[in-house]
PDB file of N, CA and C in Angstrom:
ATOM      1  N   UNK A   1       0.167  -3.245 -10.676  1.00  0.00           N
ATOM      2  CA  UNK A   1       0.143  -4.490  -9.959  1.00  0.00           C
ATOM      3  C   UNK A   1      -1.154  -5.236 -10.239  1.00  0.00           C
ATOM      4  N   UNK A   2      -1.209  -6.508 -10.526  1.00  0.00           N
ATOM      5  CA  UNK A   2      -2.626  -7.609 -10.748  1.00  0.00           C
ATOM      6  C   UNK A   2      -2.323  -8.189 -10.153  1.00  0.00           C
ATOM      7  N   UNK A   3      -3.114  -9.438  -9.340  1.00  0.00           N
ATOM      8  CA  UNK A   3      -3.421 -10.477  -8.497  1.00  0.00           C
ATOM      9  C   UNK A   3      -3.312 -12.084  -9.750  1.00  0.00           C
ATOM     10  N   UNK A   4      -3.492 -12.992  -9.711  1.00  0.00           N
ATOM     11  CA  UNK A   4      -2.790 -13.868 -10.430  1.00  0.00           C
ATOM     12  C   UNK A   4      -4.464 -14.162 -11.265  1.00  0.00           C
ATOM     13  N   UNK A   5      -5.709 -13.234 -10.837  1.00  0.00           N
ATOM     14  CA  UNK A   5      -6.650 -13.475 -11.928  1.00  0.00           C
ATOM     15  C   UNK A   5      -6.774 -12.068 -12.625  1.00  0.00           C
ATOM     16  N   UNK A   6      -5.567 -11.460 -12.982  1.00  0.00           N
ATOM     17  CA  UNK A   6      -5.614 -10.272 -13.941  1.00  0.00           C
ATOM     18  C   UNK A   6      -5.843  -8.847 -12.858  1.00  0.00           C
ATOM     19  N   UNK A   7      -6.597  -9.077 -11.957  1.00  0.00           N
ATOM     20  CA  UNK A   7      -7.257  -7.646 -11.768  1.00  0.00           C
ATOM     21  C   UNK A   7      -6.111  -6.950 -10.771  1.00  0.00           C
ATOM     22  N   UNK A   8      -6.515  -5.729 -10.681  1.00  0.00           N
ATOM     23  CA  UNK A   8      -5.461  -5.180  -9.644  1.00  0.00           C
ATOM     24  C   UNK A   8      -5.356  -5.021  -8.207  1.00  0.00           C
ATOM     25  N   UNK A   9      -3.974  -5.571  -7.525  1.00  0.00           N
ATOM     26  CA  UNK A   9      -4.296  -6.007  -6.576  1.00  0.00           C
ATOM     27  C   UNK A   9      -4.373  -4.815  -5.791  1.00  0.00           C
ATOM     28  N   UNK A  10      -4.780  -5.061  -4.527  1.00  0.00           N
ATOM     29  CA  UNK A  10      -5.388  -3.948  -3.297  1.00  0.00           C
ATOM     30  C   UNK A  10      -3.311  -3.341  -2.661  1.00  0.00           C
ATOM     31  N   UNK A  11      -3.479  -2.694  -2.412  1.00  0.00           N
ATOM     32  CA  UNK A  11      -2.477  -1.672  -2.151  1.00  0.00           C
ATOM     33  C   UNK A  11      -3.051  -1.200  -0.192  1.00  0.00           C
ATOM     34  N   UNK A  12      -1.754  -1.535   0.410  1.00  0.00           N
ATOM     35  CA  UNK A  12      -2.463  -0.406   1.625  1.00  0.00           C
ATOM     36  C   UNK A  12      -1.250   0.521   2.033  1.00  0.00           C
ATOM     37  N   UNK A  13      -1.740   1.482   2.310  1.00  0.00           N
ATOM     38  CA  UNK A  13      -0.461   2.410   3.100  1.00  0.00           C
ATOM     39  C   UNK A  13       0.188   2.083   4.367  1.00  0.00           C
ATOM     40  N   UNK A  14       1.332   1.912   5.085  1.00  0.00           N
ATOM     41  CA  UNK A  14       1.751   1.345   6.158  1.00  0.00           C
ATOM     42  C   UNK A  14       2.407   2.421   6.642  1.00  0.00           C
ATOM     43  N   UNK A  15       2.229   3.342   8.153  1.00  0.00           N
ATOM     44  CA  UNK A  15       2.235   4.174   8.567  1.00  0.00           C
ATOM     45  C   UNK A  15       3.066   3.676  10.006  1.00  0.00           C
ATOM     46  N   UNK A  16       3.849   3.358  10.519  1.00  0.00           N
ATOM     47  CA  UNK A  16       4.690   3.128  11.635  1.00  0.00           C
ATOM     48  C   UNK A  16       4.846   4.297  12.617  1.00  0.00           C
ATOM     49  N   UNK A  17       4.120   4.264  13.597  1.00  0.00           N
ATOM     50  CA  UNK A  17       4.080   5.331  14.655  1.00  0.00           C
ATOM     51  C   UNK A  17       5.425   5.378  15.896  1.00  0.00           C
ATOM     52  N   UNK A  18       5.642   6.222  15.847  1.00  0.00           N
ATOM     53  CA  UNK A  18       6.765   6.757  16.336  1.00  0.00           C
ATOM     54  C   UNK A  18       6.459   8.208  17.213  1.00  0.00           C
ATOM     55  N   UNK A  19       7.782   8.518  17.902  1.00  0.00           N
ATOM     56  CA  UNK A  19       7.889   9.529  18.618  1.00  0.00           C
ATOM     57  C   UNK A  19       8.697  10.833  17.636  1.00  0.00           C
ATOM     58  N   UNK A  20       9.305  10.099  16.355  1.00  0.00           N
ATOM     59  CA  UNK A  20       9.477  10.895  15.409  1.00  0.00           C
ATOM     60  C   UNK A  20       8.948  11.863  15.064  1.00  0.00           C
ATOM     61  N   UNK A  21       9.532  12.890  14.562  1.00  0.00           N
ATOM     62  CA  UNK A  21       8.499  14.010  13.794  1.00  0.00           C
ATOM     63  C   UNK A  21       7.595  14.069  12.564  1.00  0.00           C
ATOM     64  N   UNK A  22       8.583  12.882  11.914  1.00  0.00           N
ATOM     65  CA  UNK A  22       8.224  12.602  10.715  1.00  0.00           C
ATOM     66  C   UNK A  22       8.188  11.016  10.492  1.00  0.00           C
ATOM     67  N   UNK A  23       6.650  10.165  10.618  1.00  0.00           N
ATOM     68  CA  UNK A  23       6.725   8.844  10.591  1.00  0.00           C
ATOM     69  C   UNK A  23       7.268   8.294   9.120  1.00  0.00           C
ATOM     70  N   UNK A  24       6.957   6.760   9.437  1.00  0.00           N
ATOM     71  CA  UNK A  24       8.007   5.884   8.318  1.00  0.00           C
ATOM     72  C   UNK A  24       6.698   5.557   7.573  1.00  0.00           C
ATOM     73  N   UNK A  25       6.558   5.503   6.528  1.00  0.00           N
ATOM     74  CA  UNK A  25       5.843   5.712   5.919  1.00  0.00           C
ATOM     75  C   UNK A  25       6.288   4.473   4.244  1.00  0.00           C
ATOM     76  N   UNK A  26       5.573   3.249   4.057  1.00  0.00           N
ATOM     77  CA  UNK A  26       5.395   2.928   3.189  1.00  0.00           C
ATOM     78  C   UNK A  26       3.868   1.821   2.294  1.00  0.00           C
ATOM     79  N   UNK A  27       4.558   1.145   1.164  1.00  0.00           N
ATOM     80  CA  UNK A  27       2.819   0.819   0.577  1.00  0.00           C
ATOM     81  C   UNK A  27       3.524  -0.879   0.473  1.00  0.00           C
ATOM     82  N   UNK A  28       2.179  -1.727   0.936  1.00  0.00           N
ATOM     83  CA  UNK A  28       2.426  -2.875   1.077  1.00  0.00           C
ATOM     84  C   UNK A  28       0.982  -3.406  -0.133  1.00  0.00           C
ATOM     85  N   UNK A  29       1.370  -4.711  -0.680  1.00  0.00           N
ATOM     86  CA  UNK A  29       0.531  -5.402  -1.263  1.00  0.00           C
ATOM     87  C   UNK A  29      -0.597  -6.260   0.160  1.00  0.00           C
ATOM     88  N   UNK A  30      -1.648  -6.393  -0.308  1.00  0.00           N
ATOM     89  CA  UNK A  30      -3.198  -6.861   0.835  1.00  0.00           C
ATOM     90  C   UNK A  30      -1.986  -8.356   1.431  1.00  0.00           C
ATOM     91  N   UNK A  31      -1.288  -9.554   0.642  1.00  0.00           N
ATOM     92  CA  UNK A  31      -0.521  -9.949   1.128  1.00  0.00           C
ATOM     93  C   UNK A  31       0.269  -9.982   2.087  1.00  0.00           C
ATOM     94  N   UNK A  32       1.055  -8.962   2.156  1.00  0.00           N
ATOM     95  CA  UNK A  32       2.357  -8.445   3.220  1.00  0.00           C
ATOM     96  C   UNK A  32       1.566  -7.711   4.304  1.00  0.00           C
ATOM     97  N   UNK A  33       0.675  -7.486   4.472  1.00  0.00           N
ATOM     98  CA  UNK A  33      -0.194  -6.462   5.320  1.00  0.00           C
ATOM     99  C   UNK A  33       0.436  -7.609   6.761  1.00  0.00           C
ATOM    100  N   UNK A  34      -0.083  -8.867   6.741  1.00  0.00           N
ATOM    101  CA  UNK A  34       0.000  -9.686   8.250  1.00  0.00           C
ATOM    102  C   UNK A  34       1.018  -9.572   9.085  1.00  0.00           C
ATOM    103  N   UNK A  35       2.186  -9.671   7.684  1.00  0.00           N
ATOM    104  CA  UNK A  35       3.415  -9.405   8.067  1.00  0.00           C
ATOM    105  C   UNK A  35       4.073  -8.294   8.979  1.00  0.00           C
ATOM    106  N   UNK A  36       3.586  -7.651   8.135  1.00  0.00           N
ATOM    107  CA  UNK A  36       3.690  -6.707   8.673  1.00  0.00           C
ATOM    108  C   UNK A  36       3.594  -5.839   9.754  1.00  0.00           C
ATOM    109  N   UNK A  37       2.063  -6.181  10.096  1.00  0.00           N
ATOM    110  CA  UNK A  37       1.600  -6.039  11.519  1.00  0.00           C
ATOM    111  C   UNK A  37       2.241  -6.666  12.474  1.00  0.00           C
ATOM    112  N   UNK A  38       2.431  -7.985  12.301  1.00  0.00           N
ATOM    113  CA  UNK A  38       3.023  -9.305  12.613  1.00  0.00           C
ATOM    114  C   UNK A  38       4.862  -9.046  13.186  1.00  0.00           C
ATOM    115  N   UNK A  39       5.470  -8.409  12.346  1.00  0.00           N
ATOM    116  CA  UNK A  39       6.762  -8.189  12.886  1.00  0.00           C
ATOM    117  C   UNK A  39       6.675  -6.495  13.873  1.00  0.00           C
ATOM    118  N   UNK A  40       5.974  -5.781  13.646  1.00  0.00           N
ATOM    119  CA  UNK A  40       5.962  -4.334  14.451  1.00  0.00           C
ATOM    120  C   UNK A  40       5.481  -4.588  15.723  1.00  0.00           C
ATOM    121  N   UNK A  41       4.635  -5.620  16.041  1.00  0.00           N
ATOM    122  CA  UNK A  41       4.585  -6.264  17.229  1.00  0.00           C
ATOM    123  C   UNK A  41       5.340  -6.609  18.314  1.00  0.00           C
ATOM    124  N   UNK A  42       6.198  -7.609  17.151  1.00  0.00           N
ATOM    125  CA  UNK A  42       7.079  -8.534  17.903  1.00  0.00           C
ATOM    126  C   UNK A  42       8.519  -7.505  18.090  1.00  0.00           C
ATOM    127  N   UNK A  43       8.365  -5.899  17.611  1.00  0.00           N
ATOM    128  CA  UNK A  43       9.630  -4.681  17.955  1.00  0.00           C
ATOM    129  C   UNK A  43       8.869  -3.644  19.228  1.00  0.00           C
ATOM    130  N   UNK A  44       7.516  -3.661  19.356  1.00  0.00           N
ATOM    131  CA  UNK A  44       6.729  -3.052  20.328  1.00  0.00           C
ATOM    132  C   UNK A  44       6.973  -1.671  19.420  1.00  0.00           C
ATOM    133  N   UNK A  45       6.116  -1.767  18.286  1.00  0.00           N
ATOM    134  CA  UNK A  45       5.879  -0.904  17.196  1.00  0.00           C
ATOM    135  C   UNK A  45       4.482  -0.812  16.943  1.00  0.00           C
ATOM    136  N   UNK A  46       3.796   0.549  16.804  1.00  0.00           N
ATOM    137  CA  UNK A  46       2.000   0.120  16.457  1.00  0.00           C
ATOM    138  C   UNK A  46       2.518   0.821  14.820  1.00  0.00           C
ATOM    139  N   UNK A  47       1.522   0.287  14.132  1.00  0.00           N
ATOM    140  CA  UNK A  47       1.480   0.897  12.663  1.00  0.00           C
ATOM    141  C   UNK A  47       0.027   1.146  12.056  1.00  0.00           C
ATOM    142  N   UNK A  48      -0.279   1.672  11.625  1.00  0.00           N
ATOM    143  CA  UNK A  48      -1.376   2.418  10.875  1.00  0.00           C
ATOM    144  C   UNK A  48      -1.720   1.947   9.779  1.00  0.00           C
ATOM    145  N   UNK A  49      -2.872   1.146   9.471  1.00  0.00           N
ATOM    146  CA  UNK A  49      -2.831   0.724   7.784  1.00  0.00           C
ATOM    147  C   UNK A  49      -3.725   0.700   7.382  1.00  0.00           C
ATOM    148  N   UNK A  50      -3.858   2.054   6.149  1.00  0.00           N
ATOM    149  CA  UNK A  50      -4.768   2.083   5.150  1.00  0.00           C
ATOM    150  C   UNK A  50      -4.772   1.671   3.976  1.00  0.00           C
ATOM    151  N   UNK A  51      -5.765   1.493   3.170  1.00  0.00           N
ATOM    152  CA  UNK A  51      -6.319   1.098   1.881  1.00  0.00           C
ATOM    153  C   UNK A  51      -5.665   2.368   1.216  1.00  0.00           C
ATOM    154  N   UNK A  52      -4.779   2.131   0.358  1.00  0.00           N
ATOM    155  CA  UNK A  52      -4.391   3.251  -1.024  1.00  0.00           C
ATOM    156  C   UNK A  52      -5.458   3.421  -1.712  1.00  0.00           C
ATOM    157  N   UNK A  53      -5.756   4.487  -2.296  1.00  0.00           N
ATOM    158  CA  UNK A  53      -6.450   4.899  -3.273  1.00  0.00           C
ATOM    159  C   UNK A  53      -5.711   4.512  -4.680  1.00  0.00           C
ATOM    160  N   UNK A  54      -6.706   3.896  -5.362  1.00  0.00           N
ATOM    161  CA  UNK A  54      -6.442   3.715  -6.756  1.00  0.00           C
ATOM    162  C   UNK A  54      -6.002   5.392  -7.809  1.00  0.00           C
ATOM    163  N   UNK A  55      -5.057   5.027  -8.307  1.00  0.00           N
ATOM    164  CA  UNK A  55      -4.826   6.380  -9.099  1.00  0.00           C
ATOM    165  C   UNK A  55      -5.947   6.510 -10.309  1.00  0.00           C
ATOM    166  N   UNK A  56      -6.752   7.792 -10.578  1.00  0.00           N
ATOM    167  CA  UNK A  56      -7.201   7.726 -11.683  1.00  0.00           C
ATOM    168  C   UNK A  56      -6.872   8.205 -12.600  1.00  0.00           C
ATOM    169  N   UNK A  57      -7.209   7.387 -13.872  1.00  0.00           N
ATOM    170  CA  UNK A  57      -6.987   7.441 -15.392  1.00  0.00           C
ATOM    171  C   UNK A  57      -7.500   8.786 -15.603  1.00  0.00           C
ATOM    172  N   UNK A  58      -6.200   9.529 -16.278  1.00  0.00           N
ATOM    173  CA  UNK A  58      -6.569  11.087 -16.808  1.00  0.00           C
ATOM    174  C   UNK A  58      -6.918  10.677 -18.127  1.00  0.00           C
ATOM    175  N   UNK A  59      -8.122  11.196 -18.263  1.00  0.00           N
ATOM    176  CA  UNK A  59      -8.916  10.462 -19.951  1.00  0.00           C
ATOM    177  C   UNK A  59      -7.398  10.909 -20.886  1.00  0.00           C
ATOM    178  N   UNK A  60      -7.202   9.962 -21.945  1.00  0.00           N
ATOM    179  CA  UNK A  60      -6.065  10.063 -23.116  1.00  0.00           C
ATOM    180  C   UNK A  60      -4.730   9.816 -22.215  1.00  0.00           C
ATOM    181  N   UNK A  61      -4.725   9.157 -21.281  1.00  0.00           N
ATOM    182  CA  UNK A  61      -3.608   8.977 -20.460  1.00  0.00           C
ATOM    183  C   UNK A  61      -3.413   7.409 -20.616  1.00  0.00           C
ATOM    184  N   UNK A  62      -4.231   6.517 -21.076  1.00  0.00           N
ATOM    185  CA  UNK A  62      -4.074   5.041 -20.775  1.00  0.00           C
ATOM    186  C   UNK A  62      -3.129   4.895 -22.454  1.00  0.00           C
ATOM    187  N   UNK A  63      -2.778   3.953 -22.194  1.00  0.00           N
ATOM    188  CA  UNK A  63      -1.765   3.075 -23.285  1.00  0.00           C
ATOM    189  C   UNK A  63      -2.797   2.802 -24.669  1.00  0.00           C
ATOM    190  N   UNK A  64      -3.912   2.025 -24.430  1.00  0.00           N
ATOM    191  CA  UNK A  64      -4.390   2.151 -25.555  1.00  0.00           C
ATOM    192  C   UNK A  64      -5.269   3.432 -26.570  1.00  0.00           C
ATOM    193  N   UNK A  65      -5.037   4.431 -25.873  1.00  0.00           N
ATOM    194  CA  UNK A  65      -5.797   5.655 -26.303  1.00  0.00           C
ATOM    195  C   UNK A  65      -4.326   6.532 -27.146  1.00  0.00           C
ATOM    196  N   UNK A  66      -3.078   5.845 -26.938  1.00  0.00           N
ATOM    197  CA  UNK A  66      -1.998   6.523 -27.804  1.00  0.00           C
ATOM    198  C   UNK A  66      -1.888   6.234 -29.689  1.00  0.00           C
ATOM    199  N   UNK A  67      -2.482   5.156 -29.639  1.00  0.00           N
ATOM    200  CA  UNK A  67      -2.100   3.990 -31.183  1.00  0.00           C
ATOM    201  C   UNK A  67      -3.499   5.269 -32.346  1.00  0.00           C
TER     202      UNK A  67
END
């Protein structure tokens, strides 16, 4: 994922708390984050939202290190 000046955009984890055993659990772009919050509100839903960790590059793993 990039942002519309190339770089990559921010990622957060969205964690929906529940009485479940097992919460709902997904990844939103820094964008959709408001939304998000924004509609779990308006269901009397709290949600949890962290910053994803960037995956790191296993050296000889990127695209240009194959050619």
């Amino acid at each position: 994922m990039t942002n519309s000046s190339g770089e990559a955009a921010q990622s957060y984890e969205i964690t929906y708390l529940s009485t479940r055993p097992e919460p709902e659990v997904r990844t939103a772009e820094a964008g959709e984050v408001a939304a998000v919050i924004e509609h779990a509100g308006e269901h009397g839903m709290q949600v949890l939202v962290r910053p994803c960790r960037r995956p790191v590059q296993e050296p000889g793993t990127r695209k240009e290190d194959e050619s």
